[in-house]
N, C-alpha and C. Protein backbone atom coordinates (compact mmCIF):
# COMPACT_ATOMS: atom_id res chain seq x y z
N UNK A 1 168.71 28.88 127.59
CA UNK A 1 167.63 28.99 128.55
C UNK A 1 166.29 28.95 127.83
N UNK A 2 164.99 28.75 128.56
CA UNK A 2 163.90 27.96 127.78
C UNK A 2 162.61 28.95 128.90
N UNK A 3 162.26 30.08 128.05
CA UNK A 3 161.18 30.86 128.68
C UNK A 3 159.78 30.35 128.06
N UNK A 4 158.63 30.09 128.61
CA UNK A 4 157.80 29.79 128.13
C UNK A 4 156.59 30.61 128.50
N UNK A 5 155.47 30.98 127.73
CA UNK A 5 154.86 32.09 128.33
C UNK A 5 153.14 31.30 127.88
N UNK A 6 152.49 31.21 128.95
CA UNK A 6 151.25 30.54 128.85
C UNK A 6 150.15 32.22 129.12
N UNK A 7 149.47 31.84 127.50
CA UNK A 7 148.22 32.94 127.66
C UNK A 7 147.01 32.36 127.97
N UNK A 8 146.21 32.84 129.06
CA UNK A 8 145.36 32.34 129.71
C UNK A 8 144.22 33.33 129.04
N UNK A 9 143.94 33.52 128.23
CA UNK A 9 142.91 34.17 127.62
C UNK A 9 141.56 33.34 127.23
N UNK A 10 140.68 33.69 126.78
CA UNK A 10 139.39 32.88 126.49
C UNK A 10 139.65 33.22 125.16
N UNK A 11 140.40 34.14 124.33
CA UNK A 11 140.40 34.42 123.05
C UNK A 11 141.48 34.09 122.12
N UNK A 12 141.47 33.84 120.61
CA UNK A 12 142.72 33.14 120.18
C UNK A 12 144.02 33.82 120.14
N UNK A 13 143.59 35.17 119.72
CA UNK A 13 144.59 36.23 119.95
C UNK A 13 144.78 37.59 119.76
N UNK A 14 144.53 38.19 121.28
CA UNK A 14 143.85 39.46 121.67
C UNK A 14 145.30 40.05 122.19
N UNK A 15 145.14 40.78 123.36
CA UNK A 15 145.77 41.71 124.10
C UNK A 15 147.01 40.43 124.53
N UNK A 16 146.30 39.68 125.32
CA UNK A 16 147.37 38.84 126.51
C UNK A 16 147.88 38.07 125.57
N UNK A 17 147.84 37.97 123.96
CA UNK A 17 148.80 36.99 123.57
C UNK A 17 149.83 37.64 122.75
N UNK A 18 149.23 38.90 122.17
CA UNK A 18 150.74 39.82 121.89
C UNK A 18 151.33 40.64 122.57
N UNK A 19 151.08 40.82 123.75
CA UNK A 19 152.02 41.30 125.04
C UNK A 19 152.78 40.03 125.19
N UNK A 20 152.50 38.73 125.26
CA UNK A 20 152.85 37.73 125.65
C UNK A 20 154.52 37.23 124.51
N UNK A 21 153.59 37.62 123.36
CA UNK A 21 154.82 37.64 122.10
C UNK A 21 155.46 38.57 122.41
N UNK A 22 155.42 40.17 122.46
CA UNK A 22 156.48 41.28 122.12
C UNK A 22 157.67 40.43 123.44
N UNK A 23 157.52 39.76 124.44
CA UNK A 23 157.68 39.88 125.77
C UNK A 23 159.31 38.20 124.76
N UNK A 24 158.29 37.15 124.58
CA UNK A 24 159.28 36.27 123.74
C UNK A 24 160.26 36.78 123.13
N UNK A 25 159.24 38.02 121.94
CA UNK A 25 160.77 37.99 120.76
C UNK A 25 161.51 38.54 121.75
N UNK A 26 161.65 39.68 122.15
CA UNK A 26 162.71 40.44 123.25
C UNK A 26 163.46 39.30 123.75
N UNK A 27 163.27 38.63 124.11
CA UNK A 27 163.80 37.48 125.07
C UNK A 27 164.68 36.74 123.64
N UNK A 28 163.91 36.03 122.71
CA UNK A 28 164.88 35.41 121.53
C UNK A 28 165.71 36.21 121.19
N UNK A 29 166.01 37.77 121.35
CA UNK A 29 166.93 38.65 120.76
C UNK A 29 168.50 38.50 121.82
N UNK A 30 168.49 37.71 123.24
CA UNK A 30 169.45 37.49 124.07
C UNK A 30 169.31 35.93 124.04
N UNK A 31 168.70 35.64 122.87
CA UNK A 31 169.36 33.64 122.55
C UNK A 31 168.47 32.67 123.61
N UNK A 32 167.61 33.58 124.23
CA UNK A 32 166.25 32.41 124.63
C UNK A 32 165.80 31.93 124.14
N UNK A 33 165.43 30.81 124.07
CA UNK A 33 164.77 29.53 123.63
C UNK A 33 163.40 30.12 124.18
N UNK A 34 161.99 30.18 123.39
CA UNK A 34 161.05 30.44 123.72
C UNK A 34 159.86 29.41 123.08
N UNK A 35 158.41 29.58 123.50
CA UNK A 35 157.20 29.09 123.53
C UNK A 35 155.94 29.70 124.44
N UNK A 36 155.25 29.54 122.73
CA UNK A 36 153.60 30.34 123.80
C UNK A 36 152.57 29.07 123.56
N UNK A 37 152.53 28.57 124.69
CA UNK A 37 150.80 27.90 125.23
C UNK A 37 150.02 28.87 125.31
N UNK A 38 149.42 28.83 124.13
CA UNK A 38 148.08 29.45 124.15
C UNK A 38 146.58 28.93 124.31
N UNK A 39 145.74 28.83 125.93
CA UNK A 39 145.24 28.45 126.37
C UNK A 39 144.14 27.83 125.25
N UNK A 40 143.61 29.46 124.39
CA UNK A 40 142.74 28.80 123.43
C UNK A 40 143.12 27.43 122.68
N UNK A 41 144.03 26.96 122.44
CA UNK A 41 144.01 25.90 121.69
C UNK A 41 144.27 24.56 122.66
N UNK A 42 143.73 24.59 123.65
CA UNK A 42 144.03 23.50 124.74
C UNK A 42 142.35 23.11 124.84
N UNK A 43 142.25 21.94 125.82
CA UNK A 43 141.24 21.46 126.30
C UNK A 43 141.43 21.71 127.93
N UNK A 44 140.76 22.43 128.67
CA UNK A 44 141.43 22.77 129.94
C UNK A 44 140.22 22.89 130.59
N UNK A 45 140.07 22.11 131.55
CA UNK A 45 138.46 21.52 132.35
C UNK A 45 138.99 21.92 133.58
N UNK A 46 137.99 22.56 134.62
CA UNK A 46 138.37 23.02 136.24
C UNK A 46 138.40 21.91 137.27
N UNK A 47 138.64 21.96 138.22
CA UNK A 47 138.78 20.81 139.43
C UNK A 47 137.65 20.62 139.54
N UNK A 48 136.66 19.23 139.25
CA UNK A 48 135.03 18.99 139.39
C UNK A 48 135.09 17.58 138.96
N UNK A 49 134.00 16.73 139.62
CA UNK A 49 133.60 15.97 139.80
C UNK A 49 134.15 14.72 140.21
N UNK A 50 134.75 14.90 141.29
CA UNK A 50 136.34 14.07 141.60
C UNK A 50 135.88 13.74 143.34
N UNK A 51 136.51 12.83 143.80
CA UNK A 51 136.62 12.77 145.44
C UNK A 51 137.99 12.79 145.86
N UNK A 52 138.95 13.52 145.31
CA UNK A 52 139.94 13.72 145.72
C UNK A 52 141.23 12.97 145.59
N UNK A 53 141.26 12.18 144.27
CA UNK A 53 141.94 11.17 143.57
C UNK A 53 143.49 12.03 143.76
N UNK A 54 143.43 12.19 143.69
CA UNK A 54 144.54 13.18 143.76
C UNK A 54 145.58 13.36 145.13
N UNK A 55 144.80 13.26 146.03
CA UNK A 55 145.28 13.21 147.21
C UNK A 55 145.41 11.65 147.59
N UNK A 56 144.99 10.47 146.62
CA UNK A 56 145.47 9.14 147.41
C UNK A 56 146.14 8.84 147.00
N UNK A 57 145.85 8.84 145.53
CA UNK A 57 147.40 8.28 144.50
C UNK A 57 148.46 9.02 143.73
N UNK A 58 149.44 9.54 143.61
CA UNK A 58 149.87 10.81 142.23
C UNK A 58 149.83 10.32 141.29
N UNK A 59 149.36 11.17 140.34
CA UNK A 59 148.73 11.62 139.35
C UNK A 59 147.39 10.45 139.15
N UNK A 60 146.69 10.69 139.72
CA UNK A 60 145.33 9.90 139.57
C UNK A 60 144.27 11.04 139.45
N UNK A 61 144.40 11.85 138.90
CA UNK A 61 143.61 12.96 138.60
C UNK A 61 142.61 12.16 137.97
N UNK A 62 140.90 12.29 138.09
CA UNK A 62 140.39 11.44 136.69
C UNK A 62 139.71 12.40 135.94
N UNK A 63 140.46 13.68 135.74
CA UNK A 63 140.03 14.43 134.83
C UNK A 63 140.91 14.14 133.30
N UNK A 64 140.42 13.43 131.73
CA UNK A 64 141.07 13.67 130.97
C UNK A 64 141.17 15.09 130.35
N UNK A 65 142.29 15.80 129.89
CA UNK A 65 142.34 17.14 129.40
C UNK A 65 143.47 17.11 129.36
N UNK A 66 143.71 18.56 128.42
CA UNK A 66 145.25 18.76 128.21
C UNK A 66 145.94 19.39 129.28
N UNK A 67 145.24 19.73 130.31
CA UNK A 67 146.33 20.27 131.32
C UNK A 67 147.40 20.04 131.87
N UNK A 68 147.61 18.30 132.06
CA UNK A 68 148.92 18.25 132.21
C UNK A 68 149.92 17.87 131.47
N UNK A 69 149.67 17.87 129.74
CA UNK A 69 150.52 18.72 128.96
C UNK A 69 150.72 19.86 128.98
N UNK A 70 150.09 21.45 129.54
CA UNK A 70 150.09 22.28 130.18
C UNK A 70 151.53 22.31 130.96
N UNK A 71 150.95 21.57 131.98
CA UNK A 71 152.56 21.38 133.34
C UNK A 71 153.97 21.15 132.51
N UNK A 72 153.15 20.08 131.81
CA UNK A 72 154.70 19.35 131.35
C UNK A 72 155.30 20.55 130.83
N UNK A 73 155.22 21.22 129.86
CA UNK A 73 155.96 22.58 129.36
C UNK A 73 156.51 23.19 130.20
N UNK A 74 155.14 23.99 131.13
CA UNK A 74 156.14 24.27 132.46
C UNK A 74 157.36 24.37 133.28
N UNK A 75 157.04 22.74 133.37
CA UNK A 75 158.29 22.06 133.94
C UNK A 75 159.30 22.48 133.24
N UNK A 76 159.32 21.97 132.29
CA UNK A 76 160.66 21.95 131.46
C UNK A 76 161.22 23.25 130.97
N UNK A 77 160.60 24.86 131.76
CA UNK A 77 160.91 26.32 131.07
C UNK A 77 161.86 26.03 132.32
N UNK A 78 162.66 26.70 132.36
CA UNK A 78 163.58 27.74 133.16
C UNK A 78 162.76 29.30 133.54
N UNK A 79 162.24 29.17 133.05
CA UNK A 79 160.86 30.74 133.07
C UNK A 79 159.72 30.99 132.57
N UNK A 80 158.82 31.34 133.71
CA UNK A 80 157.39 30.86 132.88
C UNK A 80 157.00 32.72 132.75
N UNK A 81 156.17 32.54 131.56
CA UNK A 81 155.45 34.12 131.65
C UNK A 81 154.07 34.07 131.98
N UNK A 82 152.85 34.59 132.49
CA UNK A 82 152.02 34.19 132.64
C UNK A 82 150.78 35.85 132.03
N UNK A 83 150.06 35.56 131.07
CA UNK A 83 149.61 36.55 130.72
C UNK A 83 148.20 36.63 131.18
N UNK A 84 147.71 37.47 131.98
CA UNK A 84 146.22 37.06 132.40
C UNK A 84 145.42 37.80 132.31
N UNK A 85 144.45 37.67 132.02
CA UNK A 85 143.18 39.33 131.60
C UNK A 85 142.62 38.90 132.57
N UNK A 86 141.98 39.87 132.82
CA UNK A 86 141.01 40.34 134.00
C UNK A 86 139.22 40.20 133.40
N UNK A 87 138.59 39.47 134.69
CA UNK A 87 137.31 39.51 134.44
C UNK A 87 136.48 39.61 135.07
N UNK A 88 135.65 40.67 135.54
CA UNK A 88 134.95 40.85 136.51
C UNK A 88 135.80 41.12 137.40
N UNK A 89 137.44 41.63 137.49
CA UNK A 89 138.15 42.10 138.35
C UNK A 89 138.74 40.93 139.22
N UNK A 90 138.91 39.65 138.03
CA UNK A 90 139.16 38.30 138.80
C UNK A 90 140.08 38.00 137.90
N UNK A 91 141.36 37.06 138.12
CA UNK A 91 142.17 36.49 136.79
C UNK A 91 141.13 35.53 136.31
N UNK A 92 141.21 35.60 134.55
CA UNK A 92 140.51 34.45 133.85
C UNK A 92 140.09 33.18 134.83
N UNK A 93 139.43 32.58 133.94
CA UNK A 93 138.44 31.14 134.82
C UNK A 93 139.77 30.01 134.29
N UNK A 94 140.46 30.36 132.76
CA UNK A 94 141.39 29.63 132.98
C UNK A 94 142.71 29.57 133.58
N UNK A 95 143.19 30.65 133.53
CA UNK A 95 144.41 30.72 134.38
C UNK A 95 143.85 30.11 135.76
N UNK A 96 142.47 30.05 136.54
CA UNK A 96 142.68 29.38 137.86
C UNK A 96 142.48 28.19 137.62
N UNK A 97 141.71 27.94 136.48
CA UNK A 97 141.85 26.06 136.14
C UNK A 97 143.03 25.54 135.91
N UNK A 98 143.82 25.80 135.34
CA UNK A 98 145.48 25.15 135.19
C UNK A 98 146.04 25.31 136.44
N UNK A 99 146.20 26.25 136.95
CA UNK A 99 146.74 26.79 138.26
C UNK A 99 146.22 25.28 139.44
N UNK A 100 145.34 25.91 139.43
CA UNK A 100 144.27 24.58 140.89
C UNK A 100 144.55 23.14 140.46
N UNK A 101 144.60 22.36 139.19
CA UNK A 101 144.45 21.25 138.77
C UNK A 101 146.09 21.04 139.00
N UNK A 102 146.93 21.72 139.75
CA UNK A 102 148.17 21.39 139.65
C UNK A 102 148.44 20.35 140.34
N UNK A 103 148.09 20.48 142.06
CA UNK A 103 147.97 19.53 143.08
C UNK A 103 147.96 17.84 142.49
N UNK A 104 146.78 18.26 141.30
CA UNK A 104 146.49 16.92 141.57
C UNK A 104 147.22 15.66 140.05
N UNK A 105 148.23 16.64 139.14
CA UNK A 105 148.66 16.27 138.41
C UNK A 105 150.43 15.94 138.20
N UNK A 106 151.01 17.05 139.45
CA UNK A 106 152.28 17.30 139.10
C UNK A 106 152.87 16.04 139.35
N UNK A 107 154.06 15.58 138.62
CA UNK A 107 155.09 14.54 138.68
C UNK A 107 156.06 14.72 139.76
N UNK A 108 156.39 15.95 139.67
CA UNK A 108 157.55 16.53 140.38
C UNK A 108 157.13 17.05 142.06
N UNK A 109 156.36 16.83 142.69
CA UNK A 109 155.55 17.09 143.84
C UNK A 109 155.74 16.02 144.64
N UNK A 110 155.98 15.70 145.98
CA UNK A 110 155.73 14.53 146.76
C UNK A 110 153.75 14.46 147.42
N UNK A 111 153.49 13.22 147.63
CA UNK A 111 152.42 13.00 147.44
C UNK A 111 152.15 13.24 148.58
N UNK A 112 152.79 13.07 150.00
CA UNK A 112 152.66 13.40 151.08
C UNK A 112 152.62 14.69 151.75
N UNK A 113 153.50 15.54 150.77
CA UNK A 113 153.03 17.05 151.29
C UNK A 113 152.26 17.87 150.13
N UNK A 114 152.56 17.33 148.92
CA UNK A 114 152.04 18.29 148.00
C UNK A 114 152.65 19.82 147.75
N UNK A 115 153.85 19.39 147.38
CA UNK A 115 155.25 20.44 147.79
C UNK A 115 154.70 21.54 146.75
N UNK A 116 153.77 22.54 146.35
CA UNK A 116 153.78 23.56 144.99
C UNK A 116 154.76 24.41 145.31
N UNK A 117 155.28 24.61 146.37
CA UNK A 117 156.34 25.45 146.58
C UNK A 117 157.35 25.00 145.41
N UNK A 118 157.99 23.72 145.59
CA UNK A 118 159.03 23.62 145.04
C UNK A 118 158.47 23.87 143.48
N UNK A 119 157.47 23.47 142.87
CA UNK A 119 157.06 23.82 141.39
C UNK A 119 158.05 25.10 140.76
N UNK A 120 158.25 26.01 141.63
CA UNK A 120 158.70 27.47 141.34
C UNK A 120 160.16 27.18 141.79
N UNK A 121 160.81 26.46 142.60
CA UNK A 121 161.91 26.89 142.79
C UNK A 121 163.13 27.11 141.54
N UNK A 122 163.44 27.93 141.70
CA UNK A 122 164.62 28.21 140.39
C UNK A 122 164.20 29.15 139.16
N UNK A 123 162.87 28.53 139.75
CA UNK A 123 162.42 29.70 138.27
C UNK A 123 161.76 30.95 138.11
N UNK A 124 162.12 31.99 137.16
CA UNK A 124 162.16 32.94 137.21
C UNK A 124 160.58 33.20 136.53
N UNK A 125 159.58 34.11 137.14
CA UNK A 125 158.46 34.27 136.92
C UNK A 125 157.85 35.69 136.47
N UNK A 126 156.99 35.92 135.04
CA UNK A 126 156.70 37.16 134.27
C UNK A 126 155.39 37.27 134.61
N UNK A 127 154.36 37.79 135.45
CA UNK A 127 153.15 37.86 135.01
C UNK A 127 152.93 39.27 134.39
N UNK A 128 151.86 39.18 133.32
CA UNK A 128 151.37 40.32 132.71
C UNK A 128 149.68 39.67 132.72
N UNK A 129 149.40 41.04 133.39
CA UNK A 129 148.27 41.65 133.74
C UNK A 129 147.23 42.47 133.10
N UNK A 130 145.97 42.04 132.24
CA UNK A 130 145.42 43.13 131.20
C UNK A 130 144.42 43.36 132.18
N UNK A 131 144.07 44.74 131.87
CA UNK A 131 142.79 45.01 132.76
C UNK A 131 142.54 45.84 132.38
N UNK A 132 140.63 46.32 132.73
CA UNK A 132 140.66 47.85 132.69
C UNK A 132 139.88 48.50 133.92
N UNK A 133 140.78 47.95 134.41
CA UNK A 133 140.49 48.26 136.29
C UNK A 133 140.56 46.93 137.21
N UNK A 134 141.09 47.36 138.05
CA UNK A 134 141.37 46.29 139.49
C UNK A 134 142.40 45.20 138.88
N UNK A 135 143.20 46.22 137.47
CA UNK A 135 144.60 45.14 137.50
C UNK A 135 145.47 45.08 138.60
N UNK A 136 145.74 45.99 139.47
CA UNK A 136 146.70 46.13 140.63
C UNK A 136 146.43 44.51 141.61
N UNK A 137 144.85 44.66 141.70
CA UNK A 137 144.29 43.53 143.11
C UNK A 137 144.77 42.44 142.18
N UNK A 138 144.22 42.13 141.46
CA UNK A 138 144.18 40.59 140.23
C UNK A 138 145.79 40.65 140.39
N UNK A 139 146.65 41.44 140.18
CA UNK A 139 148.21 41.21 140.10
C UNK A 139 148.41 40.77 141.64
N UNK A 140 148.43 41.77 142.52
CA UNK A 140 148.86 41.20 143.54
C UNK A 140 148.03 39.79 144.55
N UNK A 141 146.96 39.23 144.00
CA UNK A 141 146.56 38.00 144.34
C UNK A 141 147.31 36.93 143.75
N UNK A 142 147.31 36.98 142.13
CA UNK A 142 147.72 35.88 141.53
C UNK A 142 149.58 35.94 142.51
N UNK A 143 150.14 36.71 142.97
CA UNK A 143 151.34 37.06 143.93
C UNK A 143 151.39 36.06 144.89
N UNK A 144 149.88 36.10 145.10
CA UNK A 144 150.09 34.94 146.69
C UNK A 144 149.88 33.59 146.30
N UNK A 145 150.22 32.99 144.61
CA UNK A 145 149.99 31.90 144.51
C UNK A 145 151.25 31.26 144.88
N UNK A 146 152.55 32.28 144.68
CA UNK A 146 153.97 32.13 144.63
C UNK A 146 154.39 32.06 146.11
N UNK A 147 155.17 30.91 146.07
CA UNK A 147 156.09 31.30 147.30
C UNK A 147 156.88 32.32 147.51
N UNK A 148 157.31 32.66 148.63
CA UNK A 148 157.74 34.25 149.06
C UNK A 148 159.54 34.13 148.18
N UNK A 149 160.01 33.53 147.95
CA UNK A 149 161.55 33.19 147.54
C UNK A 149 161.41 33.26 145.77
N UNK A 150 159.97 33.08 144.95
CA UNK A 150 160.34 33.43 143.73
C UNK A 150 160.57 34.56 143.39
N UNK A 151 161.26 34.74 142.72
CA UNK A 151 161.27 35.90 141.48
C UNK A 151 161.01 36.06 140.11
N UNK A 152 159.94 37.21 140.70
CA UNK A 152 159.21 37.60 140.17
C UNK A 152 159.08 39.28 139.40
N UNK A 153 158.75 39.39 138.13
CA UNK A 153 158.90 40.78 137.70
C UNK A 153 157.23 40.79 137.01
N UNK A 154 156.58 41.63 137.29
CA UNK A 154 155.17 42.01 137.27
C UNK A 154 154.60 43.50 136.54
N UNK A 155 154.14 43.36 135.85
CA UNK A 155 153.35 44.42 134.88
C UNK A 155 151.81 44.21 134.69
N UNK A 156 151.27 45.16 135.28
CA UNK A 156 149.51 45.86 134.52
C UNK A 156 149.62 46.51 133.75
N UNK A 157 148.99 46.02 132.61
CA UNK A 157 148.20 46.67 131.30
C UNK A 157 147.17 47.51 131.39
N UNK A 158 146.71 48.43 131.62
CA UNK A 158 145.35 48.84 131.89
C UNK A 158 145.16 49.65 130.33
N UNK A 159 143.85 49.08 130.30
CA UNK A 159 143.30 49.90 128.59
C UNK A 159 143.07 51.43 128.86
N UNK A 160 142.17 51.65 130.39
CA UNK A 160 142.36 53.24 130.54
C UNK A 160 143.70 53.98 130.51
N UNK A 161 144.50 53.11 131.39
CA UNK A 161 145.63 54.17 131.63
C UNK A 161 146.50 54.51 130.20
N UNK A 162 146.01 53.09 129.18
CA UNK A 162 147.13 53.81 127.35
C UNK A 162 145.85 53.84 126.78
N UNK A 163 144.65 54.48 126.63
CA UNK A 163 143.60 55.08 126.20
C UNK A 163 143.36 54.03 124.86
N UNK A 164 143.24 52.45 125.50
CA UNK A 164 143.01 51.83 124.45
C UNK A 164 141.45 50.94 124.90
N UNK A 165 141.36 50.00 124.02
CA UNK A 165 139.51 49.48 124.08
C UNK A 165 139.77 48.55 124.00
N UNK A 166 140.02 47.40 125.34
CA UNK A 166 139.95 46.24 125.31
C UNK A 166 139.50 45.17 124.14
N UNK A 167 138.39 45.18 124.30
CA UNK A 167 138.27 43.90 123.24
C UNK A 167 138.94 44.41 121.66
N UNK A 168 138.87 45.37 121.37
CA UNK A 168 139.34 45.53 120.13
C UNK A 168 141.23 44.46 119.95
N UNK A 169 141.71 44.22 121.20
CA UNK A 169 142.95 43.85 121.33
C UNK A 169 143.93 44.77 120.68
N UNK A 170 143.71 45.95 121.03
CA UNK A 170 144.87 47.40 120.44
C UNK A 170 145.77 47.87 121.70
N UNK A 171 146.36 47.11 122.34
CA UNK A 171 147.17 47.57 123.12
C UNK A 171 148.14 47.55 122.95
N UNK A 172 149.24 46.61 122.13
CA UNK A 172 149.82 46.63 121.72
C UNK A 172 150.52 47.82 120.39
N UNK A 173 149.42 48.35 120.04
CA UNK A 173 149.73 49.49 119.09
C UNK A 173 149.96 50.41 119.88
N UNK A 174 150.42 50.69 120.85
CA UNK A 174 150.68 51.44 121.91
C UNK A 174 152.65 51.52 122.33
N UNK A 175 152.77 52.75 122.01
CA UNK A 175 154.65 51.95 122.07
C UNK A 175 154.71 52.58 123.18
N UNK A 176 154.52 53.09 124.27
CA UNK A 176 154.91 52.81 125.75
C UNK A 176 154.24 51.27 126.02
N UNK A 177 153.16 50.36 126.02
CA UNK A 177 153.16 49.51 126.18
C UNK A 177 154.02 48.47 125.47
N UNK A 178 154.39 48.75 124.42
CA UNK A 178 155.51 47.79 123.69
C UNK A 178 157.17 48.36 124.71
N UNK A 179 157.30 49.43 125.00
CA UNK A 179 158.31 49.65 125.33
C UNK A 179 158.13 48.73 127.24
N UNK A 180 157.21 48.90 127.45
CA UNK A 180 157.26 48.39 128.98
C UNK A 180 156.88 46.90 128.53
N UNK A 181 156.29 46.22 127.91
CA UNK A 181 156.56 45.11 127.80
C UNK A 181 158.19 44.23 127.88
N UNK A 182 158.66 45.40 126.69
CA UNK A 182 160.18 44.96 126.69
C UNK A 182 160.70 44.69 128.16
N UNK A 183 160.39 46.00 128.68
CA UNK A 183 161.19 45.74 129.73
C UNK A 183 161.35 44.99 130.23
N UNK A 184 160.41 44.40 130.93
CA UNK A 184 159.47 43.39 132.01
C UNK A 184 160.90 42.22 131.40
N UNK A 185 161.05 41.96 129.65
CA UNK A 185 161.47 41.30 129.66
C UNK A 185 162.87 41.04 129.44
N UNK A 186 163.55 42.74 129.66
CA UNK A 186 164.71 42.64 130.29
C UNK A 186 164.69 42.43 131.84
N UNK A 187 164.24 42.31 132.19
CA UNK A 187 164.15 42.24 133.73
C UNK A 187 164.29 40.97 134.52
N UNK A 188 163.35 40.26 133.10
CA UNK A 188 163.39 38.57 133.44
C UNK A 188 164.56 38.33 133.02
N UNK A 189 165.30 38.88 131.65
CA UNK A 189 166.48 38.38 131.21
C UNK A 189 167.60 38.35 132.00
N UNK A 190 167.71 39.44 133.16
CA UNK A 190 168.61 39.62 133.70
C UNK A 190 168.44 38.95 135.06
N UNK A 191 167.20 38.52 135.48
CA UNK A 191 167.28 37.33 136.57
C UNK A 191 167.87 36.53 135.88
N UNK A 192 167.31 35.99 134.93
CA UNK A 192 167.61 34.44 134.50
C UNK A 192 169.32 34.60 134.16
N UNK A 193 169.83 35.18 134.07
CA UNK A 193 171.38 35.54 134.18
C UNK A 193 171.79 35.13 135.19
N UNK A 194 171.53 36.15 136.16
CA UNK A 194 172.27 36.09 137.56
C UNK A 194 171.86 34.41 138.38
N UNK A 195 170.78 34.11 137.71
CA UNK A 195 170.52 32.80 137.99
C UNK A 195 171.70 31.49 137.79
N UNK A 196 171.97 32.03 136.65
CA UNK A 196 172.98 31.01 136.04
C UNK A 196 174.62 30.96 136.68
N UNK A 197 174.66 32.35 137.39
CA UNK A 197 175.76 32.43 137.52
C UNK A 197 176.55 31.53 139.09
């Protein structure tokens, strides 16, 4: 099985990308095949300056960028993780740029309905949530990107609640947060099981 965990951070590697790792190795320790897209090293431009190319032809996006090398990974996980910090009490500017630019890139979508539902079907979904406040709202929005049939296992990080300082990226030195990280990713491990069966 092939978990892939995309950090949507603005930074190379803070909070959301070693939550994002402890969350992998756990997962390689039950013979997952893993990978982290780490946003910082992408070129990832928002939905702008377009008339809707997207909606006449598929994949006529005329944005060049790496985003839909982005998808392509995607596609090809059996399980995506999705790590997202909070800003201004909003998920990152990139996690909604990859997210939104989907419509107008996916392969696997019919052009006539623009199926994102099916994007998710089968697959088993991790978001982790950094915040230091209004992780709960930011979690349960990025919720309504999903159709009601995925599964999904969900964790907030909050720096108040393990008495850590965001930007420093010390949350991880925190072993209830290493221990609930794990979890999260026994949790996925054991969907992606019952999945198979």
């Amino acid at each position: 099985m092939k978990v892939t965990a995309l950090v949507c951070s603005a930074r190379e590697k803070g909070n959301c990308y070693n939550l994002a790792k402890i969350v992998l190795d756990h997962l390689q320790t039950q013979d997952a095949k893993t990978e982290i897209i780490n946003a910082y090293d992408y070129k990832i431009t928002p939905c702008s300056h377009c008339n809707y190319e997207c909606f006449q032809a598929q994949n006529n996006c005329p944005i060049r960028d790496d985003v839909p090398k982005i998808w392509e990974k995607l596609k090809e996980a059996d399980s995506v993780v999705f790590a997202i910090p909070t800003y201004y009490g909003m998920p990152s500017a990139l996690f909604k740029a990859i997210i939104e630019r989907g419509q107008g890139i996916l392969k696997w979508i019919t052009l006539e309905f623009r199926d994102l539902d099916s994007v998710w079907k089968g697959k088993i979904v991790g978001i982790i949530v950094v915040s230091n406040g209004g992780g709960e709202n930011v979690k349960n929005l990025v919720l309504t990107y999903f159709p009601a049939q995925t599964k999904i296992v969900a964790e907030v990080f909050s720096y108040s609640k393990y008495g850590a300082i965001g930007y420093k990226g010390d949350l991880t030195r925190n072993k209830r947060v290493i221990s609930r990280a794990k979890h999260l990713a026994e949790d996925m491990y054991r969907l992606l099981k019952q999945g198979k069966k």
